[in-house]
PDB file of N, CA and C in Angstrom:
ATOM      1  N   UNK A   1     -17.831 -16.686 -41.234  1.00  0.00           N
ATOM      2  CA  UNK A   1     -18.283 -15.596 -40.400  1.00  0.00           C
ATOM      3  C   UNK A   1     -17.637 -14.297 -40.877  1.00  0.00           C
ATOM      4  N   UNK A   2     -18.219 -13.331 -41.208  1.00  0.00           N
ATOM      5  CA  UNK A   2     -17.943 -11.890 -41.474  1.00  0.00           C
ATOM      6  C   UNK A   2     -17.303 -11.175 -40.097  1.00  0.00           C
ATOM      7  N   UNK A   3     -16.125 -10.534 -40.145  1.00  0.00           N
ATOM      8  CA  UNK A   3     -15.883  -9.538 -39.007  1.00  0.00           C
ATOM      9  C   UNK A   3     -16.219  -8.508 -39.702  1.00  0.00           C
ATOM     10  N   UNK A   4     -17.017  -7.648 -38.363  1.00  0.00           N
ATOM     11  CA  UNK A   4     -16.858  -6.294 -38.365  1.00  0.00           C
ATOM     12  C   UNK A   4     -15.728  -5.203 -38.316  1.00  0.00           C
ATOM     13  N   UNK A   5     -15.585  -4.188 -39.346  1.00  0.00           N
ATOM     14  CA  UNK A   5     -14.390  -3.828 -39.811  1.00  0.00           C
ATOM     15  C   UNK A   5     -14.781  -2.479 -38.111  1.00  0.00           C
ATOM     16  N   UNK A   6     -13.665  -1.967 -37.953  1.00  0.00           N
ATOM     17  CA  UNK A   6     -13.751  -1.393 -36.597  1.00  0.00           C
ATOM     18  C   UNK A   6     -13.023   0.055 -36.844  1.00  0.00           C
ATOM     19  N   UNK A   7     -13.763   1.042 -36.787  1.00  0.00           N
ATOM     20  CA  UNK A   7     -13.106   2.494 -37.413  1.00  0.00           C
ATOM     21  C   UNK A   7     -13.256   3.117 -35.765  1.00  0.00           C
ATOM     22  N   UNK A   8     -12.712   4.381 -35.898  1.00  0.00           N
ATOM     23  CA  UNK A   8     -12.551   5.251 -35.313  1.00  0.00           C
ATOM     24  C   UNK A   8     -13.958   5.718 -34.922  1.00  0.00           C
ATOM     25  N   UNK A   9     -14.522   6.240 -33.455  1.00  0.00           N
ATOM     26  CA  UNK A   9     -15.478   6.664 -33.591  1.00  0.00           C
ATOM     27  C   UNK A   9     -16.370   5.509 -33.004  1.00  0.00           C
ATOM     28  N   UNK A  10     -16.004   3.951 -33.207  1.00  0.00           N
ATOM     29  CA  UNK A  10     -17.097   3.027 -33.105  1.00  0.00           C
ATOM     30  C   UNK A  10     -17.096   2.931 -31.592  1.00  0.00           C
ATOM     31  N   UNK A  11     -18.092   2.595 -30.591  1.00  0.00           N
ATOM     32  CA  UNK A  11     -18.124   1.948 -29.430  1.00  0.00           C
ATOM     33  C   UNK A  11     -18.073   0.752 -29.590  1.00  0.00           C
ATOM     34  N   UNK A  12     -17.183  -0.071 -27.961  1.00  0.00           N
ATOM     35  CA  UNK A  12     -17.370  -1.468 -28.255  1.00  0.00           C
ATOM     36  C   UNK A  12     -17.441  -1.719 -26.534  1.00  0.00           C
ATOM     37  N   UNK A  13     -17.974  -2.936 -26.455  1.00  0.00           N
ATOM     38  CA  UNK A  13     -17.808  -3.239 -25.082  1.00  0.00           C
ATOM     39  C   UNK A  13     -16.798  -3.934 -24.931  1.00  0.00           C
ATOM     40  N   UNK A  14     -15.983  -3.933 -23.995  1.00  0.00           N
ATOM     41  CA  UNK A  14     -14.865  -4.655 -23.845  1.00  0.00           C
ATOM     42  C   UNK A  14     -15.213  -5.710 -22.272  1.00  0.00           C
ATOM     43  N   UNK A  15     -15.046  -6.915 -22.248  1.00  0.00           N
ATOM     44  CA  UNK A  15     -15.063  -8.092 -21.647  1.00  0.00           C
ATOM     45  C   UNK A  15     -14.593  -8.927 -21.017  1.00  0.00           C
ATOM     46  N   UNK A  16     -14.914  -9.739 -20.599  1.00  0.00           N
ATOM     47  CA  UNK A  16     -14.309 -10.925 -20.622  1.00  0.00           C
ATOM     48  C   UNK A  16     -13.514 -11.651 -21.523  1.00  0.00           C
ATOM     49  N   UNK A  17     -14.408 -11.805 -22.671  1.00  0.00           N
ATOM     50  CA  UNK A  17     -14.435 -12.566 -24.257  1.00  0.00           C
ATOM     51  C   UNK A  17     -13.037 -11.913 -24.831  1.00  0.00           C
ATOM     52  N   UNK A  18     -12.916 -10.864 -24.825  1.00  0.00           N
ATOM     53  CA  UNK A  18     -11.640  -9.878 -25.894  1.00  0.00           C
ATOM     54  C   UNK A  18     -10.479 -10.408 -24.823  1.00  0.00           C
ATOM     55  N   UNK A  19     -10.532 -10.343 -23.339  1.00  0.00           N
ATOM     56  CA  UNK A  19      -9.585 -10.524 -22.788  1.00  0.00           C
ATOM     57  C   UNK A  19      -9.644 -10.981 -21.226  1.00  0.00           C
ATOM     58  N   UNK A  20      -8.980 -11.726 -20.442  1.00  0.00           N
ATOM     59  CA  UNK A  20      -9.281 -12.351 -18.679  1.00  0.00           C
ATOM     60  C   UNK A  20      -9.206 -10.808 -17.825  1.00  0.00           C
ATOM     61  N   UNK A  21      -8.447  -9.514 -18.910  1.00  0.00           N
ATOM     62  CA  UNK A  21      -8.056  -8.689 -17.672  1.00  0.00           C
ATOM     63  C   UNK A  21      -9.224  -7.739 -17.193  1.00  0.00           C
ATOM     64  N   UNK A  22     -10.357  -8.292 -17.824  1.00  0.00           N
ATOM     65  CA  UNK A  22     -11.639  -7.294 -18.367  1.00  0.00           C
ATOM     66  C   UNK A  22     -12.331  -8.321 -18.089  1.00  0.00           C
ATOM     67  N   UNK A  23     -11.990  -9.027 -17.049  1.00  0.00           N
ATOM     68  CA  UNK A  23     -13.207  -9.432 -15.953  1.00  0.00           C
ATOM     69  C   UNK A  23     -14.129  -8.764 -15.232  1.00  0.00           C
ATOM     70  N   UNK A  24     -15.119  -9.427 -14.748  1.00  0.00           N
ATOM     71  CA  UNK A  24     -15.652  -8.670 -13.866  1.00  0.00           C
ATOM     72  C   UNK A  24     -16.313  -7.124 -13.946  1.00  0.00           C
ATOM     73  N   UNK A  25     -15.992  -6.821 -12.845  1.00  0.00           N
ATOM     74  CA  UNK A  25     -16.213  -4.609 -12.781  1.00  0.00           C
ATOM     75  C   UNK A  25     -14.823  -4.281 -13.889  1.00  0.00           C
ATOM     76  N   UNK A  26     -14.189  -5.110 -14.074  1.00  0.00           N
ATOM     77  CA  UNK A  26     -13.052  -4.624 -14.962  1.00  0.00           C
ATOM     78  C   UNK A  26     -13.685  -3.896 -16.282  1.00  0.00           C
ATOM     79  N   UNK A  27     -14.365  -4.726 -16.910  1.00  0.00           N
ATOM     80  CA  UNK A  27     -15.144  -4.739 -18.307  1.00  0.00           C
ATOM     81  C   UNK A  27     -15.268  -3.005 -18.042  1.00  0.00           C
ATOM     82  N   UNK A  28     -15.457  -2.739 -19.667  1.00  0.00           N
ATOM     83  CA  UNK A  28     -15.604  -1.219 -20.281  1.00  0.00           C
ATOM     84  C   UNK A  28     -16.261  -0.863 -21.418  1.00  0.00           C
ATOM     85  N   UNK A  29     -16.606   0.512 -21.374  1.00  0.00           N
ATOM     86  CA  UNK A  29     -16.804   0.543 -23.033  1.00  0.00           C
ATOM     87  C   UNK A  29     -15.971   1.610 -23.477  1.00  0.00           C
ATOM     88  N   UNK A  30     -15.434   1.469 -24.782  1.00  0.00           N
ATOM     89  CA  UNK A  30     -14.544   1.828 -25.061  1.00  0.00           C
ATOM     90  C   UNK A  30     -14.806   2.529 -26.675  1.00  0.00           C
ATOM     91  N   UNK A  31     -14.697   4.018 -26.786  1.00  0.00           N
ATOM     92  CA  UNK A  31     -14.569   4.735 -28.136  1.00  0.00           C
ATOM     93  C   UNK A  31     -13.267   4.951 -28.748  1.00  0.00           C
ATOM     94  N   UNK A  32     -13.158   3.626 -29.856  1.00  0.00           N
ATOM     95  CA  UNK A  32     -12.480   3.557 -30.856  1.00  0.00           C
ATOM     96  C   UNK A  32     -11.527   4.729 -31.391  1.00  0.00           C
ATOM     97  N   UNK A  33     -10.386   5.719 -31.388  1.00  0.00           N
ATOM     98  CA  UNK A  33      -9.702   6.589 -31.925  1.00  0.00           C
ATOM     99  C   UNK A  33      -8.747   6.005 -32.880  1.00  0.00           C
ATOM    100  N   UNK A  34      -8.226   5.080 -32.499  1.00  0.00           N
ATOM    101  CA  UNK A  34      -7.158   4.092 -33.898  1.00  0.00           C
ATOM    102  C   UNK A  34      -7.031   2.561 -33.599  1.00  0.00           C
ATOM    103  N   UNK A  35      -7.151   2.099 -34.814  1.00  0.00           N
ATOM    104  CA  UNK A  35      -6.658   0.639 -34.981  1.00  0.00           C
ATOM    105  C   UNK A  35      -5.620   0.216 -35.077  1.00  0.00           C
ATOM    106  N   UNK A  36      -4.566   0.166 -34.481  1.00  0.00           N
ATOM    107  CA  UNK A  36      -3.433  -0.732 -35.110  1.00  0.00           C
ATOM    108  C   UNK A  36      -2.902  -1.776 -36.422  1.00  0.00           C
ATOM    109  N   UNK A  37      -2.962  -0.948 -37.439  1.00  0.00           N
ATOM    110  CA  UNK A  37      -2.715  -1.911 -38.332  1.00  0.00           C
ATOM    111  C   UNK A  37      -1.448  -3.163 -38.458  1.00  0.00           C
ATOM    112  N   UNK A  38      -1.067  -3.266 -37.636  1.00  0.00           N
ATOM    113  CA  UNK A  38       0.411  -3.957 -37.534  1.00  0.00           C
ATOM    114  C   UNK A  38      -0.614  -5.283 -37.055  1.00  0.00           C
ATOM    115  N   UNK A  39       0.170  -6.327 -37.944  1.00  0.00           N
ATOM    116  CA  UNK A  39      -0.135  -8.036 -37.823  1.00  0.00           C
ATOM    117  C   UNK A  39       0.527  -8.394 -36.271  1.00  0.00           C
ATOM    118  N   UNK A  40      -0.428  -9.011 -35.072  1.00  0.00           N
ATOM    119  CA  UNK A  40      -0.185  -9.040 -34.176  1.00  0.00           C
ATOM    120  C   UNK A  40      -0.311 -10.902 -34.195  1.00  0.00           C
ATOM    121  N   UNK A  41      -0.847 -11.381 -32.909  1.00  0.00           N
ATOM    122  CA  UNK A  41      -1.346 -12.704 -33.190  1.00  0.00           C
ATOM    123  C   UNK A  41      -2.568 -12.912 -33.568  1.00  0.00           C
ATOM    124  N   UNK A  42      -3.141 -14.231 -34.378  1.00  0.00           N
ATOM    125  CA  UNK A  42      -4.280 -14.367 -34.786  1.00  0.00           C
ATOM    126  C   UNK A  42      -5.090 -14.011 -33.963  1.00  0.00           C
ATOM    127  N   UNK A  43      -5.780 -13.467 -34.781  1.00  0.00           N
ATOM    128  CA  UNK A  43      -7.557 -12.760 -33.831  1.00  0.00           C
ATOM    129  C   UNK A  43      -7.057 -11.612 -32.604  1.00  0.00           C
ATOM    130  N   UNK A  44      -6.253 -11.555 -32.798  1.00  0.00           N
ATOM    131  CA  UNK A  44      -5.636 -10.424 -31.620  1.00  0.00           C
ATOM    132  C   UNK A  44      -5.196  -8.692 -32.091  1.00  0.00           C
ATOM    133  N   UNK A  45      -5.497  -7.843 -31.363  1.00  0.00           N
ATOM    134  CA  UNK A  45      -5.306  -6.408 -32.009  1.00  0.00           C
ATOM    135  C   UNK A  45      -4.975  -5.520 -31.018  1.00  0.00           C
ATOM    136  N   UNK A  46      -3.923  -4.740 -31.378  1.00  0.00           N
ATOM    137  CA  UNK A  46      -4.140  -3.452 -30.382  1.00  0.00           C
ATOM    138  C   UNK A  46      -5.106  -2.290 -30.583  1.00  0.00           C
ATOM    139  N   UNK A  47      -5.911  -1.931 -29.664  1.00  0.00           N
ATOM    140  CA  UNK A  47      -6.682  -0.141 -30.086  1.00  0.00           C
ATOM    141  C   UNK A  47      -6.072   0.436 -29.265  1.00  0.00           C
ATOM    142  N   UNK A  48      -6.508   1.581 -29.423  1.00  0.00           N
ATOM    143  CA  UNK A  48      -6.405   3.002 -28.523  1.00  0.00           C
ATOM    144  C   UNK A  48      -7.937   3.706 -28.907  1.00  0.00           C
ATOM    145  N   UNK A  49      -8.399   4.180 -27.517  1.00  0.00           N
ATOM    146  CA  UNK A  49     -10.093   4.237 -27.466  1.00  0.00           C
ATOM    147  C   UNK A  49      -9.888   5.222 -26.291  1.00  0.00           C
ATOM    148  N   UNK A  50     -10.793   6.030 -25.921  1.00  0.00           N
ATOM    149  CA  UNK A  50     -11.240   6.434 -24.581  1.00  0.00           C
ATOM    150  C   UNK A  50     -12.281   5.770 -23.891  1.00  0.00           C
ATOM    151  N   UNK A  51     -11.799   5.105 -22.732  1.00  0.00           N
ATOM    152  CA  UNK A  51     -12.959   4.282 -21.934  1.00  0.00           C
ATOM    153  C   UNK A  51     -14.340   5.522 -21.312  1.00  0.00           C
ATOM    154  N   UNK A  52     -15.275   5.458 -21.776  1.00  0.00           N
ATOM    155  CA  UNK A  52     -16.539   5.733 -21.552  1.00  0.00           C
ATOM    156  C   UNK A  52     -17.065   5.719 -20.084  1.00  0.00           C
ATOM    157  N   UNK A  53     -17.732   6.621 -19.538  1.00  0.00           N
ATOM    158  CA  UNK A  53     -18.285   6.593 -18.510  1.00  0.00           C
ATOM    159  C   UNK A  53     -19.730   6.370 -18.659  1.00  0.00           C
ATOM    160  N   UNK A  54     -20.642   6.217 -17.394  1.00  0.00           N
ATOM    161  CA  UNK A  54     -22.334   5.888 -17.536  1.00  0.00           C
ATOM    162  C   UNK A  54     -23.229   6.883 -18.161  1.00  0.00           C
ATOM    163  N   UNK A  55     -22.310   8.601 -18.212  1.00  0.00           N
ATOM    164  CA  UNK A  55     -23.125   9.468 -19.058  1.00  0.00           C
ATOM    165  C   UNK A  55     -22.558   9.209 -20.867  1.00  0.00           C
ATOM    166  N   UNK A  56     -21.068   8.828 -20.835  1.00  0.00           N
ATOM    167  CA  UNK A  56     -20.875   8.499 -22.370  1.00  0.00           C
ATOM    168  C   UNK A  56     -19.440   9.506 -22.522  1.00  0.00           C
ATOM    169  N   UNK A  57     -19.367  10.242 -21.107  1.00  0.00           N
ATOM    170  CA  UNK A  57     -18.172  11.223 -21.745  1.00  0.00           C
ATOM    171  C   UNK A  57     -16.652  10.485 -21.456  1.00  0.00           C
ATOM    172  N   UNK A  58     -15.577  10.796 -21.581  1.00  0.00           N
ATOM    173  CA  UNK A  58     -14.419  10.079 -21.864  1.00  0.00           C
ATOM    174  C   UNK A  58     -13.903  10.404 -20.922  1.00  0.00           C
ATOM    175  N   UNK A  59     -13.451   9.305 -19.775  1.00  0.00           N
ATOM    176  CA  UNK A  59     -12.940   8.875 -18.585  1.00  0.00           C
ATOM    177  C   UNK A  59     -11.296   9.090 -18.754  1.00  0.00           C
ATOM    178  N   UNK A  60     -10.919   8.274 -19.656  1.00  0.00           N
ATOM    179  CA  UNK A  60      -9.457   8.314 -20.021  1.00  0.00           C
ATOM    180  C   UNK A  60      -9.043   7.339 -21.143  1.00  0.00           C
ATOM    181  N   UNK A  61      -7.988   8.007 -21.509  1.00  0.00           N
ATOM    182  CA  UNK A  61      -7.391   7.281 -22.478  1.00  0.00           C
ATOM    183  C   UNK A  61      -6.392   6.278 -22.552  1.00  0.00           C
ATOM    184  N   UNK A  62      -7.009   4.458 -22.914  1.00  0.00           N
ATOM    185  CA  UNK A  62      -6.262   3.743 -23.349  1.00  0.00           C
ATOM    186  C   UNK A  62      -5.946   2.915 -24.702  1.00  0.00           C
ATOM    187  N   UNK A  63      -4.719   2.261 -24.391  1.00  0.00           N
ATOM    188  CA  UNK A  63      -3.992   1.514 -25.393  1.00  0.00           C
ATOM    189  C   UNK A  63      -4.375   0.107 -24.873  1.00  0.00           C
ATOM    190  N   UNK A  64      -5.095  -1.023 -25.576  1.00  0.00           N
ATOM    191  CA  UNK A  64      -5.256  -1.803 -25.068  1.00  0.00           C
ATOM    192  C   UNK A  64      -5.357  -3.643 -25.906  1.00  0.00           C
ATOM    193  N   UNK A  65      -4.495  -4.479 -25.251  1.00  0.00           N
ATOM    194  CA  UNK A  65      -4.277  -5.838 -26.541  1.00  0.00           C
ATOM    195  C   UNK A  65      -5.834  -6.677 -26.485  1.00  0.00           C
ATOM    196  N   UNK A  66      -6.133  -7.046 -27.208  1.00  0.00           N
ATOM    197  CA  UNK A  66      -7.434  -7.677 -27.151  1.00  0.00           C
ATOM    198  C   UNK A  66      -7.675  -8.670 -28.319  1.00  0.00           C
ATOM    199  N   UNK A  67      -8.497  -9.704 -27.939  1.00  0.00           N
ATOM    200  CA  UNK A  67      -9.216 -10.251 -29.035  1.00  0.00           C
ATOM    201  C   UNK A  67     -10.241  -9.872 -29.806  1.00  0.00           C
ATOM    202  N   UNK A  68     -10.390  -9.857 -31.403  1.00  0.00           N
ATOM    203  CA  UNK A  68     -10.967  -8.923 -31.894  1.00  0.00           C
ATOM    204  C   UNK A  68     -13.070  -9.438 -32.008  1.00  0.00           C
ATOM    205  N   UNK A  69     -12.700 -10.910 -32.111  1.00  0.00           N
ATOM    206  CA  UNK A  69     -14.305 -12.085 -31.540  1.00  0.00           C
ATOM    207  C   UNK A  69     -14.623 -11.573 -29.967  1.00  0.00           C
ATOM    208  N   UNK A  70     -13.725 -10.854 -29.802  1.00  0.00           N
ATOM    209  CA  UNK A  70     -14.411 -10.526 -27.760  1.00  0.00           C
ATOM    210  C   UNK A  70     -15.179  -9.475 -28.084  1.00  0.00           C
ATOM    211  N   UNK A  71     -14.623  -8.729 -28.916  1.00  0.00           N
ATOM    212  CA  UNK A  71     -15.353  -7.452 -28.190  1.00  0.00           C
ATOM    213  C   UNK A  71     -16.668  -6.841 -29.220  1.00  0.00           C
ATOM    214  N   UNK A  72     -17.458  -6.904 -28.247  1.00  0.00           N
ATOM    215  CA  UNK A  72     -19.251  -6.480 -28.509  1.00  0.00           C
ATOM    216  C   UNK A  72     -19.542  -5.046 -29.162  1.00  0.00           C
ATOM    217  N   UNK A  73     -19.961  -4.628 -30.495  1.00  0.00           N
ATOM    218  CA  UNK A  73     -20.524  -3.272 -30.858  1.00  0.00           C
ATOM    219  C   UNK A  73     -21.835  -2.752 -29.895  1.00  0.00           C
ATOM    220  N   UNK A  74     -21.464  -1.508 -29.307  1.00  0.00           N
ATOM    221  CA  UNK A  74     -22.413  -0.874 -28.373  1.00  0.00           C
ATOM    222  C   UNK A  74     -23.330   0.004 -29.614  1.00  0.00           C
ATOM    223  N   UNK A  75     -24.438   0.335 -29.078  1.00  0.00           N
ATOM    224  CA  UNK A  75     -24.920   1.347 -30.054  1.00  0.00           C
ATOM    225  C   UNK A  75     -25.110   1.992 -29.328  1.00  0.00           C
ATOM    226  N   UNK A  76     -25.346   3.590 -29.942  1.00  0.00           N
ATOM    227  CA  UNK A  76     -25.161   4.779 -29.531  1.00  0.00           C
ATOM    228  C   UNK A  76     -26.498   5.413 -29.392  1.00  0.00           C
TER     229      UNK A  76
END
């Protein structure tokens, strides 16, 4: 299976799948600003993104641990 390489700029939906704390109404979408390059645990990553609102503009800014198979490319 190919991963998608994840830049700055990308939307993603964030879930269930990436993580339990992004259950529910929890879930987000989230615009990509940096990747963490530092080796964390397998399949696991930190970003920093601005979580997205229903028009698309930027709610606020987080730092957040996730699985990198969770989380869904939104298109724009």
């Amino acid at each position: 299976m190919t991963q998608v390489v994840l830049r700055p700029g990308d939307i993603v939906h964030v879930g269930p799948e990436a993580s339990v704390q992004f259950s529910g109404d929890r879930a987000l979408n989230l615009r990509i600003i940096r990747v963490d390059p530092r080796i964390t645990y397998d399949g696991w990553m930190w970003i920093d993104g601005y979580v997205l609102g229903p028009a698309g503009n930027a709610l606020q800014r987080r730092r957040i641990f996730v699985r990198r198979d969770g989380l869904r490319p939104e298109r724009v």
